[in-house]
N, C-alpha and C. Protein backbone atom coordinates (compact mmCIF):
# COMPACT_ATOMS: atom_id res chain seq x y z
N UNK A 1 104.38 -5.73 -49.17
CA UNK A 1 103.34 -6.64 -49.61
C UNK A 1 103.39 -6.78 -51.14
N UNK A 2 102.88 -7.95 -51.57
CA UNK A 2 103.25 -8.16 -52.94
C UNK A 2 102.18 -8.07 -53.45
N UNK A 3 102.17 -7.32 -54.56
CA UNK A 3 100.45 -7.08 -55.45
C UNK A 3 100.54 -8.21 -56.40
N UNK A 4 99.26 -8.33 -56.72
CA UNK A 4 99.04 -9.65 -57.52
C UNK A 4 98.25 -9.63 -58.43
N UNK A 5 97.94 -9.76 -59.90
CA UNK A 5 97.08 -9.83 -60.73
C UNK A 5 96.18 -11.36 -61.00
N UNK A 6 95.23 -11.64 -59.92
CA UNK A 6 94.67 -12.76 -60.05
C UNK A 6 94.33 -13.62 -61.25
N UNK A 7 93.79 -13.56 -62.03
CA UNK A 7 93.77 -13.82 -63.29
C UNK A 7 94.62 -14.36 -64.32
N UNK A 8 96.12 -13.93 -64.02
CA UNK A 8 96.95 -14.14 -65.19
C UNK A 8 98.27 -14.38 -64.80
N UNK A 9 98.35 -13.94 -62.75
CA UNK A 9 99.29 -13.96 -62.63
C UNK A 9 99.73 -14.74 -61.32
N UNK A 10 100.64 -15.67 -61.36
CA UNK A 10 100.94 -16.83 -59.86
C UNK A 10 101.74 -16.36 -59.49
N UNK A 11 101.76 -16.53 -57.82
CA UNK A 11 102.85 -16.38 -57.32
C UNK A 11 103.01 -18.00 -57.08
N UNK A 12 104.69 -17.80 -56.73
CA UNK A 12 105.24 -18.84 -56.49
C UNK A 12 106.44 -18.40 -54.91
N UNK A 13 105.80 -18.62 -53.93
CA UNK A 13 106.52 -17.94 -52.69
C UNK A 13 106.27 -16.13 -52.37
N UNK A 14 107.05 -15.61 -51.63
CA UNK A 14 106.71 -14.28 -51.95
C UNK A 14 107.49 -13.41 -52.35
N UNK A 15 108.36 -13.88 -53.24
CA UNK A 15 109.43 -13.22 -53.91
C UNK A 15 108.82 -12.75 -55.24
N UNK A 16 108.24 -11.73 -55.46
CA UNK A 16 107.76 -11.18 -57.25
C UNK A 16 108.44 -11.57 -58.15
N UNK A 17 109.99 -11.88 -57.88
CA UNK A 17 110.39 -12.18 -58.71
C UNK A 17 110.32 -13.34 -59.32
N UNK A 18 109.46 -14.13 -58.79
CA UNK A 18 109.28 -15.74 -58.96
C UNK A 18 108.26 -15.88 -59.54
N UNK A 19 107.14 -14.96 -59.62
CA UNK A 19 105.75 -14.69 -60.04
C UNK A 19 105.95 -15.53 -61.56
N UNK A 20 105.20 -15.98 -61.95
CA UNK A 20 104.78 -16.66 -63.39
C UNK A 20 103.71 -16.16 -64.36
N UNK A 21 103.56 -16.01 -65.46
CA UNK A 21 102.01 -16.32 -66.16
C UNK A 21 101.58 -17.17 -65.74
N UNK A 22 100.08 -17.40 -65.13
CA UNK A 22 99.57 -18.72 -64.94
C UNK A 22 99.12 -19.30 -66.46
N UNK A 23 99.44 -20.76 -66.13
CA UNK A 23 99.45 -21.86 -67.11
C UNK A 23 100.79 -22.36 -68.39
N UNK A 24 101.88 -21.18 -67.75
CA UNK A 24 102.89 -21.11 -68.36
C UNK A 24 103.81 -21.33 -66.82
N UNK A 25 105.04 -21.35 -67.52
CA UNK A 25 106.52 -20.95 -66.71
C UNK A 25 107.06 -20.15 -66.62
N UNK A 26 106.72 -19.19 -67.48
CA UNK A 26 107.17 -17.92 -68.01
C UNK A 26 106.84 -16.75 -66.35
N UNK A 27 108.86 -16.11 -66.84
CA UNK A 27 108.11 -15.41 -65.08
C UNK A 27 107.62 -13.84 -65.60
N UNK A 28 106.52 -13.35 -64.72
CA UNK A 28 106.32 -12.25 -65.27
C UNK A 28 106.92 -11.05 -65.31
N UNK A 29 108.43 -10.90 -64.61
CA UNK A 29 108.96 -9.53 -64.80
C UNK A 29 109.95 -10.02 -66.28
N UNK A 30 110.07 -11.40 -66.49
CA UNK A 30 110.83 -11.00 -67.77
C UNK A 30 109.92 -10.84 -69.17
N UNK A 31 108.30 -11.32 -68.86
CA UNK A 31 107.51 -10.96 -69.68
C UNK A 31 107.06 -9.46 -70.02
N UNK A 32 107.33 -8.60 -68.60
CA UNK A 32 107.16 -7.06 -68.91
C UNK A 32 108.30 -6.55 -69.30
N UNK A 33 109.12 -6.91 -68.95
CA UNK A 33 110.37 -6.49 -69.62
C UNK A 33 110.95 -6.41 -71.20
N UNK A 34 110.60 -7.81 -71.87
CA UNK A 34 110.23 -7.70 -72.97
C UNK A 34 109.55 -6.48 -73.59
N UNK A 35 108.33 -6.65 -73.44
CA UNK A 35 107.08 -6.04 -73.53
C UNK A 35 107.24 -4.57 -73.47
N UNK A 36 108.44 -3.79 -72.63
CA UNK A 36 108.78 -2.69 -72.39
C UNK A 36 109.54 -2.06 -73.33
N UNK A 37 110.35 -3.21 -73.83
CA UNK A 37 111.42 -3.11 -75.00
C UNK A 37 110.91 -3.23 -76.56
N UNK A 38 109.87 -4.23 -76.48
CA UNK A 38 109.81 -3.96 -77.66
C UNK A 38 108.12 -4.55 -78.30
N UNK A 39 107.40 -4.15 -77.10
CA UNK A 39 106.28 -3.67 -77.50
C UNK A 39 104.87 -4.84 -77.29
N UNK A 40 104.04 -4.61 -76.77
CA UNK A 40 103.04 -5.63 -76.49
C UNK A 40 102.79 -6.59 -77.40
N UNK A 41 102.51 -6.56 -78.83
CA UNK A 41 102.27 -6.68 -79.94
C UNK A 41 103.11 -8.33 -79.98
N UNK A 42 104.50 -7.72 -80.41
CA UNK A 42 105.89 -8.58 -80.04
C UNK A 42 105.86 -9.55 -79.28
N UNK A 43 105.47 -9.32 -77.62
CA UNK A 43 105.58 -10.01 -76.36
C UNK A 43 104.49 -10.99 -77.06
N UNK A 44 103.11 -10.65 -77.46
CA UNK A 44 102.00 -11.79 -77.36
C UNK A 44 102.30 -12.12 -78.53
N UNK A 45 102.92 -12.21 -79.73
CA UNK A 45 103.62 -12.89 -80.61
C UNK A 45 104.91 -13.78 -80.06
N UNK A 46 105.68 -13.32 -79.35
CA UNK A 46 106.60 -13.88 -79.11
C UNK A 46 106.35 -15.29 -78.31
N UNK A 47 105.53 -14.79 -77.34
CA UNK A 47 104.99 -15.65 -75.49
C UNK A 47 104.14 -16.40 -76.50
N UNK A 48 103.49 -15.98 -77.35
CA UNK A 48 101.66 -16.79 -77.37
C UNK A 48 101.16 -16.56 -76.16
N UNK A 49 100.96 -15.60 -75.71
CA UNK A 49 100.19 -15.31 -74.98
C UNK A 49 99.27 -13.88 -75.71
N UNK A 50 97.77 -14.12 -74.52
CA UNK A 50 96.91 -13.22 -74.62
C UNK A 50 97.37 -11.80 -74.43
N UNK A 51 96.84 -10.63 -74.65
CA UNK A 51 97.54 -9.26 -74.26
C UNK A 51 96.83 -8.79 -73.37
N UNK A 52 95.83 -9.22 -72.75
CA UNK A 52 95.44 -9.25 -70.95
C UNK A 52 96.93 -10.02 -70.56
N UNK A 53 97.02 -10.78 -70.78
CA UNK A 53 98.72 -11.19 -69.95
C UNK A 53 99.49 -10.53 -69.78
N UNK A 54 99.88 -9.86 -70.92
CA UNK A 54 100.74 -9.29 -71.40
C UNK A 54 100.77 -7.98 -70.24
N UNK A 55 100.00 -7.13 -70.67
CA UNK A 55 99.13 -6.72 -69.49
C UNK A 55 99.41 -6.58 -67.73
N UNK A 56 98.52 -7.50 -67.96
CA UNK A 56 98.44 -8.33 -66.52
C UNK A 56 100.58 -8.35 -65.81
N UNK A 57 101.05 -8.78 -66.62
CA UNK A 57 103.05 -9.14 -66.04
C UNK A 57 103.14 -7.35 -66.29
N UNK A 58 102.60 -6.21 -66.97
CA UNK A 58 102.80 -5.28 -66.86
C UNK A 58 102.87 -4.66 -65.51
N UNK A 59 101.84 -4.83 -65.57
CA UNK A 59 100.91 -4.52 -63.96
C UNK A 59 101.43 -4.87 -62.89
N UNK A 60 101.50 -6.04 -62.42
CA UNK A 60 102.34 -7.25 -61.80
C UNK A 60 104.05 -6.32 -61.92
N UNK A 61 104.48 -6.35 -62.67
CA UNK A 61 105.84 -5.78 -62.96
C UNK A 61 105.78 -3.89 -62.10
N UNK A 62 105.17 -3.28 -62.68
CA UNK A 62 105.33 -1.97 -62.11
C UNK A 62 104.56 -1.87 -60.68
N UNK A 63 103.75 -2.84 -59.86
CA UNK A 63 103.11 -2.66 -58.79
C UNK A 63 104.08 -3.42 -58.14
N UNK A 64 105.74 -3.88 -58.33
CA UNK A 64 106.51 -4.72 -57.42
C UNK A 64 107.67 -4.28 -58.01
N UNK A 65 108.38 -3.40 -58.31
CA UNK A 65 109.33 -2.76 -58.73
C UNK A 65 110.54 -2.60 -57.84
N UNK A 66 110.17 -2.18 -56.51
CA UNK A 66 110.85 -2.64 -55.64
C UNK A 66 111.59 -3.93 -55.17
N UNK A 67 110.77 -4.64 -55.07
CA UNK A 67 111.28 -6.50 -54.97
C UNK A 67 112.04 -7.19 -56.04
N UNK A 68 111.48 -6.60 -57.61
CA UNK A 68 112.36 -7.22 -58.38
C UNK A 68 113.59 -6.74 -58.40
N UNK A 69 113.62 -5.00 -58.24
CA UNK A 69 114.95 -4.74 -58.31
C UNK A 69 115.73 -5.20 -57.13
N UNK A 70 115.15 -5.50 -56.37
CA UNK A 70 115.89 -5.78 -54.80
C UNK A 70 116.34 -7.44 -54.97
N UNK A 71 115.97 -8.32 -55.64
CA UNK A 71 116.17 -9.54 -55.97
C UNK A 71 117.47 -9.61 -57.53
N UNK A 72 117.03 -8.23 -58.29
CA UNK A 72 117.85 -8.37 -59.58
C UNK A 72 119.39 -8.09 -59.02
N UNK A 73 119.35 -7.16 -57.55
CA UNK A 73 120.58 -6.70 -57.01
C UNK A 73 121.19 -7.52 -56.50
N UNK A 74 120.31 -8.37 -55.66
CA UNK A 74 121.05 -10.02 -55.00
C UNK A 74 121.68 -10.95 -56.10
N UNK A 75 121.09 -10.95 -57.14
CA UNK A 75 122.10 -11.85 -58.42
C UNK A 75 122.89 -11.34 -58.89
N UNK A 76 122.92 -10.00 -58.69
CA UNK A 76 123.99 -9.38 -59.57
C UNK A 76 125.73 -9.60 -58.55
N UNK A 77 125.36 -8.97 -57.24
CA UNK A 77 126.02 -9.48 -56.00
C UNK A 77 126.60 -10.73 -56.04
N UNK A 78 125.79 -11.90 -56.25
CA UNK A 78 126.45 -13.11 -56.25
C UNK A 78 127.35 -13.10 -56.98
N UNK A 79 126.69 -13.03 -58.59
CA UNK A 79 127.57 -12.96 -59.99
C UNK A 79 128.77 -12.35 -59.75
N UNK A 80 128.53 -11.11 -59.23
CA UNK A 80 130.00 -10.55 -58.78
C UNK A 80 131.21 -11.46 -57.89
N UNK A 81 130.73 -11.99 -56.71
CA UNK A 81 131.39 -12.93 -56.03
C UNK A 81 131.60 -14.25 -56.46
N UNK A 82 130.91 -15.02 -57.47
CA UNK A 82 131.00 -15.88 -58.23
C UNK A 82 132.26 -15.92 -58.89
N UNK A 83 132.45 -14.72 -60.27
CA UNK A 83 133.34 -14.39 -60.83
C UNK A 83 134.49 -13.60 -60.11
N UNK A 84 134.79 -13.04 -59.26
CA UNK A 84 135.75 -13.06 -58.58
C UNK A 84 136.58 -14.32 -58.33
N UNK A 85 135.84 -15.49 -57.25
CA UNK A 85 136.49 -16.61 -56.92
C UNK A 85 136.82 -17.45 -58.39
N UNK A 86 135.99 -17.31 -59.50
CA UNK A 86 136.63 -18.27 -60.63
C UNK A 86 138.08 -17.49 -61.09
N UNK A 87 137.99 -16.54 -60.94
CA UNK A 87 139.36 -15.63 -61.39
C UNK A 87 140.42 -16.12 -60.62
N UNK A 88 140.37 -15.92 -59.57
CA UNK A 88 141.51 -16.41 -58.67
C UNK A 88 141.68 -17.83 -58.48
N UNK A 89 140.60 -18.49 -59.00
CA UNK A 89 141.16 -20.37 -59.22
C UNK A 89 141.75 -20.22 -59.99
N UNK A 90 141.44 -19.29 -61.30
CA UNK A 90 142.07 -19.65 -62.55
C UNK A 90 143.14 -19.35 -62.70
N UNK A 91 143.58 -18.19 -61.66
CA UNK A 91 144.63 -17.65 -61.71
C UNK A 91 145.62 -18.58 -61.00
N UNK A 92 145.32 -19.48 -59.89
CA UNK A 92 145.90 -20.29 -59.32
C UNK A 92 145.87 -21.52 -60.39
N UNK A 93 145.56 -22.06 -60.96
CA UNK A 93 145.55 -23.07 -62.31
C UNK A 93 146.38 -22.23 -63.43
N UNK A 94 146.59 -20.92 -63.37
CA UNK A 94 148.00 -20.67 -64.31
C UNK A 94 148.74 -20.79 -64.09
N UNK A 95 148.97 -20.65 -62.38
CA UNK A 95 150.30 -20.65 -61.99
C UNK A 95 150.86 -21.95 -61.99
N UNK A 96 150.19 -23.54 -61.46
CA UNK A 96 150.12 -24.46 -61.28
C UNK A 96 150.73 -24.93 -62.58
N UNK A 97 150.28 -24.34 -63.76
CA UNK A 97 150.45 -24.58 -65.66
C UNK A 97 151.85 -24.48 -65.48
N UNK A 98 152.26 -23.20 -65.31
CA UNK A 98 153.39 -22.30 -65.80
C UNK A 98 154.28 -23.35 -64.53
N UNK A 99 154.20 -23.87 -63.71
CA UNK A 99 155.15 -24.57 -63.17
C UNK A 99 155.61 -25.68 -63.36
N UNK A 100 154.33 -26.23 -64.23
CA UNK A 100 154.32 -27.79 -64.66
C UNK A 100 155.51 -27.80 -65.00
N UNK A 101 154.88 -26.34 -66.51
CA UNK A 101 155.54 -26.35 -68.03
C UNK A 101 156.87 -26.35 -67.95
N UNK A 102 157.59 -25.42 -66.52
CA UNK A 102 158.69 -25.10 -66.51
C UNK A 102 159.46 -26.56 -65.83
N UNK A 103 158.84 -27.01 -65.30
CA UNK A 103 159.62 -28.53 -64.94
C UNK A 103 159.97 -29.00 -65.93
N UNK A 104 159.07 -28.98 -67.02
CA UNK A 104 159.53 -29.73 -68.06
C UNK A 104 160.53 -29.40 -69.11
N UNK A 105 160.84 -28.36 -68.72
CA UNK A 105 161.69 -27.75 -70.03
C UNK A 105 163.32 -28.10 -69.41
């Protein structure tokens, strides 16, 4: 189940990781994340946002820790399979090069 900070914080489906500041776009695990790194202060300077927000994507962030990391692991997965298949096009587009080149010589 996904916890929710009413006030400050939307969901958007039930993936946490999709969660937003409300009245922004901003999603809230990359707002706690910030915020983790380099300090509340920072984040509501940075965001313009209030530090109940700030806050609030804290909260939101450590009461769904599970889901984000379980969603940060599915992109990472792709990324991995992503960059695999561009490697081996590219590698097939060298070879394709190197055959042109050699026709031509």
């Amino acid at each position: 189940m996904v916890a929710e900070v009413k006030q400050h914080i939307k969901l958007r489906g039930d993936d946490p990781y999709d969660a937003i500041i409300m009245g922004t776009n901003l999603k809230a695990n990359l707002v706690a994340q910030f915020a983790l790194g380099w300090g509340i202060d920072e984040a509501v300077e940075n965001y313009d946002l209030s530090s109940a927000a700030i806050y609030a994507a804290l909260a939101f962030y450590h009461d769904n820790l599970e889901g984000i990391w379980q969603h940060e692991k599915e992109i990472e997965a792709q990324s991995a399979q992503l960059r695999q298949e561009s490697e081996q096009r590219f590698e097939h587009l060298k070879k394709r090069y190197a055959a042109m080149k050699n026709q031509g010589d």
